[in-house]
Every structure is written in C-alpha cells, then in structure tokens.
Protein backbone atom coordinates (compact mmCIF):
# COMPACT_ATOMS: atom_id res chain seq x y z
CA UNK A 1 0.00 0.00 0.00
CA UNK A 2 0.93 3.48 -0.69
CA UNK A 3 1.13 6.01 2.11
CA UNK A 4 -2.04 7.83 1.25
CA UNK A 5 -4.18 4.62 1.73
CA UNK A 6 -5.06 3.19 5.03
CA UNK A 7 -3.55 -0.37 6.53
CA UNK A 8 -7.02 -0.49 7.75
CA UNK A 9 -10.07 0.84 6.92
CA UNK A 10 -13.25 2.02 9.24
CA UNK A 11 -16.30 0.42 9.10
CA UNK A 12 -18.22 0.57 11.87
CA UNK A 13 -20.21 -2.51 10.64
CA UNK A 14 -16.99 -4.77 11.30
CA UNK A 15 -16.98 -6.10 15.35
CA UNK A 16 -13.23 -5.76 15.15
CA UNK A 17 -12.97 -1.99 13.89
CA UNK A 18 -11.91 0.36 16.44
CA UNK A 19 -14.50 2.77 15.37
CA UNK A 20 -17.22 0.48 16.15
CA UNK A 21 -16.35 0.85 19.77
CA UNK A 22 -16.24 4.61 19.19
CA UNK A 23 -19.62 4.27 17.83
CA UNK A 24 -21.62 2.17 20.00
CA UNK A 25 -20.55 4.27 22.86
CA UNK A 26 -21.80 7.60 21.65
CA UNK A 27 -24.75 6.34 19.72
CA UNK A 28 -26.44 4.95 23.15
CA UNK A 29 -29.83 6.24 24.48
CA UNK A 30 -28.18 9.22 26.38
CA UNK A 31 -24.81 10.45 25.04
CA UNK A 32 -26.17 12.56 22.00
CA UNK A 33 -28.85 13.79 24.12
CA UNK A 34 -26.33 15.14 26.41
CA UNK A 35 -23.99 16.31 23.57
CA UNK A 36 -27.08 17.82 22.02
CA UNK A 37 -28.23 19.47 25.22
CA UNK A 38 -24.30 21.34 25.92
CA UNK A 39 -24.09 22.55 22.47
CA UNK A 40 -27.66 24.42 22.21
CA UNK A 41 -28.00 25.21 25.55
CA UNK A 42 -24.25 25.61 26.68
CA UNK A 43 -22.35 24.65 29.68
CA UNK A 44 -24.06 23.62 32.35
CA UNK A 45 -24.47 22.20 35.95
CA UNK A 46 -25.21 18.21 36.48
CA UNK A 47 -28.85 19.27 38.00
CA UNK A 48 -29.09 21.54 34.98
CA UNK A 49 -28.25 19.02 32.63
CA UNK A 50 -30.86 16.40 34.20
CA UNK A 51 -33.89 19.09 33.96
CA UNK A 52 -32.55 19.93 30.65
CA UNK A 53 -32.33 16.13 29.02
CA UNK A 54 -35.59 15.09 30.80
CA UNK A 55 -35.82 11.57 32.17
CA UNK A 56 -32.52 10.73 33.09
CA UNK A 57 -31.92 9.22 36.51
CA UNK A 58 -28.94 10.81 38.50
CA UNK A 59 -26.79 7.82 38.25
CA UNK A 60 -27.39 7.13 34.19
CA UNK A 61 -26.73 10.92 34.13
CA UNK A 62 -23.48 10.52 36.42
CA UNK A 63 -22.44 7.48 34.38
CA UNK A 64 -23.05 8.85 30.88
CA UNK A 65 -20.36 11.82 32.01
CA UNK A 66 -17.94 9.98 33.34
CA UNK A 67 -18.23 8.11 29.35
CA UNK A 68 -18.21 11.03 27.45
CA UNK A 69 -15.65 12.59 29.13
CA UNK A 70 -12.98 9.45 28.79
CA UNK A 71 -14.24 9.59 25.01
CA UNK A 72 -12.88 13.12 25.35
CA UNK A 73 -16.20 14.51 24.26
CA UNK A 74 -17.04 16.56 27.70
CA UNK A 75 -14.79 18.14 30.27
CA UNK A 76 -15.94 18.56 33.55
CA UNK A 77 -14.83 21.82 34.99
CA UNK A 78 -14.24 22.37 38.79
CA UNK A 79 -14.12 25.80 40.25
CA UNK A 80 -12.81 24.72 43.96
CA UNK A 81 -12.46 28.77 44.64
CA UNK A 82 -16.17 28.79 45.91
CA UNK A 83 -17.83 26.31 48.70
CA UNK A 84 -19.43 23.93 47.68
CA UNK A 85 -16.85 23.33 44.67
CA UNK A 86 -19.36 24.43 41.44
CA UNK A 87 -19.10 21.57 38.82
CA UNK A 88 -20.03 22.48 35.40
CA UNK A 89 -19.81 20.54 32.15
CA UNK A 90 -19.01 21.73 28.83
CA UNK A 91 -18.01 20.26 25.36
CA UNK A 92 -14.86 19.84 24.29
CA UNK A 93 -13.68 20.52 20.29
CA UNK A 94 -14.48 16.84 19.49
CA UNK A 95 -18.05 17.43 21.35
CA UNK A 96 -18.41 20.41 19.70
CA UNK A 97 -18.20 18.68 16.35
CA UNK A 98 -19.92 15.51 17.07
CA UNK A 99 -22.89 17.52 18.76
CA UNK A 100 -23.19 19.44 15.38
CA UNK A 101 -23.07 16.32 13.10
CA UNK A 102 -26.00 14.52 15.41
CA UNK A 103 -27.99 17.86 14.79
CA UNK A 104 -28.92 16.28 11.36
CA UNK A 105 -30.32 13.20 13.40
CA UNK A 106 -32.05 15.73 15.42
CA UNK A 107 -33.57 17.51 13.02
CA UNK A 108 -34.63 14.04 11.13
CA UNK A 109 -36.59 12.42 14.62
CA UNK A 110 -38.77 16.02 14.78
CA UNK A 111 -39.57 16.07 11.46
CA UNK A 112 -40.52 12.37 11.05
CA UNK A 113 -41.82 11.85 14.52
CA UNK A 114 -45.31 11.43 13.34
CA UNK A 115 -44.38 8.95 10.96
CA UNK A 116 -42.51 7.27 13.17
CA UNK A 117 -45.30 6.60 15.75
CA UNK A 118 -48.04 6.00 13.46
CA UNK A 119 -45.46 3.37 11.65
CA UNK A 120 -44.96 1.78 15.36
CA UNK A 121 -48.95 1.76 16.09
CA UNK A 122 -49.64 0.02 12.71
CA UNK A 123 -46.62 -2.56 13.33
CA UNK A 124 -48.23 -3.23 16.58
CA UNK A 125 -51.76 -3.40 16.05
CA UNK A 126 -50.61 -5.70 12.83
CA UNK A 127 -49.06 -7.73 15.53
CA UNK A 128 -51.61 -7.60 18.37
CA UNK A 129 -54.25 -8.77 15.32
CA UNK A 130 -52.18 -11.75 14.44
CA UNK A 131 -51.54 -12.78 17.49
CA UNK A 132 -55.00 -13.01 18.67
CA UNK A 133 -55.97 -14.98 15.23
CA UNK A 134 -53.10 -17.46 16.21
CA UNK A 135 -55.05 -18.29 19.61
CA UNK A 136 -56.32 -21.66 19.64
CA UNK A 137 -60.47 -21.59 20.10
C-alpha cells in the first residue's frame, strides 16, 4: 500500500474496527442527548443538565459523564475557589463537532416523529391482530 491509503479501513459494521467501539458508545440512548443538550444550551451544571435532558436518573446521568468525558467529548470543569466546589460541564472541540453532526439526526426524529409513531402503532396493532388470530379456540 501506498502512504495515502489506510492499513485499515473504518467500518463501523466490522466487530473488530476500532471505530465500532467509538460508535456504540456515543450512539447509546443518552450520550447525544447530552452532547445535544451542551451545544444548544451551553455549559451547564449536572442538575441543569438532568432538567434539561428530561428523564434521566442521576446515576445514568453521572455514568453517561464519566463516558463522554474518557471519550474526550465533555470536560468537567471544577471551580474549587467557591464552597461547595461548582461543577459544570461543557463540550470539548471533538463534542463540539460531534454535537453538530448529530444535529442532522435531530432535526430528522422532529420532522418524522409522526411517521414514526403512526409506523410503530400500525406494526403493533398488525401484531396484536395476528396474534389473537393465532389463539387456539
């Protein structure tokens, strides 16, 4: 290979890609809710952030951090100069970037939600129907 191609390339469809990992973390129920929630709203307080996400217990909350800030998404900012310590959270470059690209996703899920949920009640009422003509008499 020459040195403009790749020894390997990403596809986060392959179990044994690196980016998969990548992927899978950030793409869970929370994360780009979070992400989503610092970039439009800005930095903000853990109490902040769970009013401002909606939903999210205090320990998926604390957990979901402490992941997106190893992924080196979110820095968590002590100011020890005041009592208590203020903690605030704030994106990072990377967060910045990947918050902006999940916008699209975003925008996608509030235009579509209708369809979306009418889609799930027909799948399910298709099901519920079926299931009840399966019943033995």
């Amino acid at each position: 290979m020459n040195d403009e191609t790749p020894d390997w390339v990403m596809d986060v469809l392959d179990v044994n890609c690196p980016s998969r990992d990548v992927f899978v973390d950030l793409a869970d129920k929370w994360s780009l809710l979070l992400l989503v929630s610092l970039r439009f709203v800005g930095a903000q307080r853990f109490s902040e952030l769970q009013r401002s996400v909606g939903g999210i217990s205090r320990a998926m909350l604390a957990q979901s951090l402490k992941s997106l800030e190893r992924d080196g998404v979110v820095v968590r900012d002590v100011d020890g100069k005041v009592a208590p310590p203020r903690v605030v959270y704030d994106l990072t470059p990377l967060g910045e970037e990947l918050a902006d690209e999940s916008r699209v996703l975003c925008d996608w899920s509030q235009r579509r939600s209708d369809e979306v949920h009418a889609a799930r009640k027909a799948f399910d009422e298709s099901r519920s129907a079926r299931d009840v003509a399966a019943q033995p008499a």
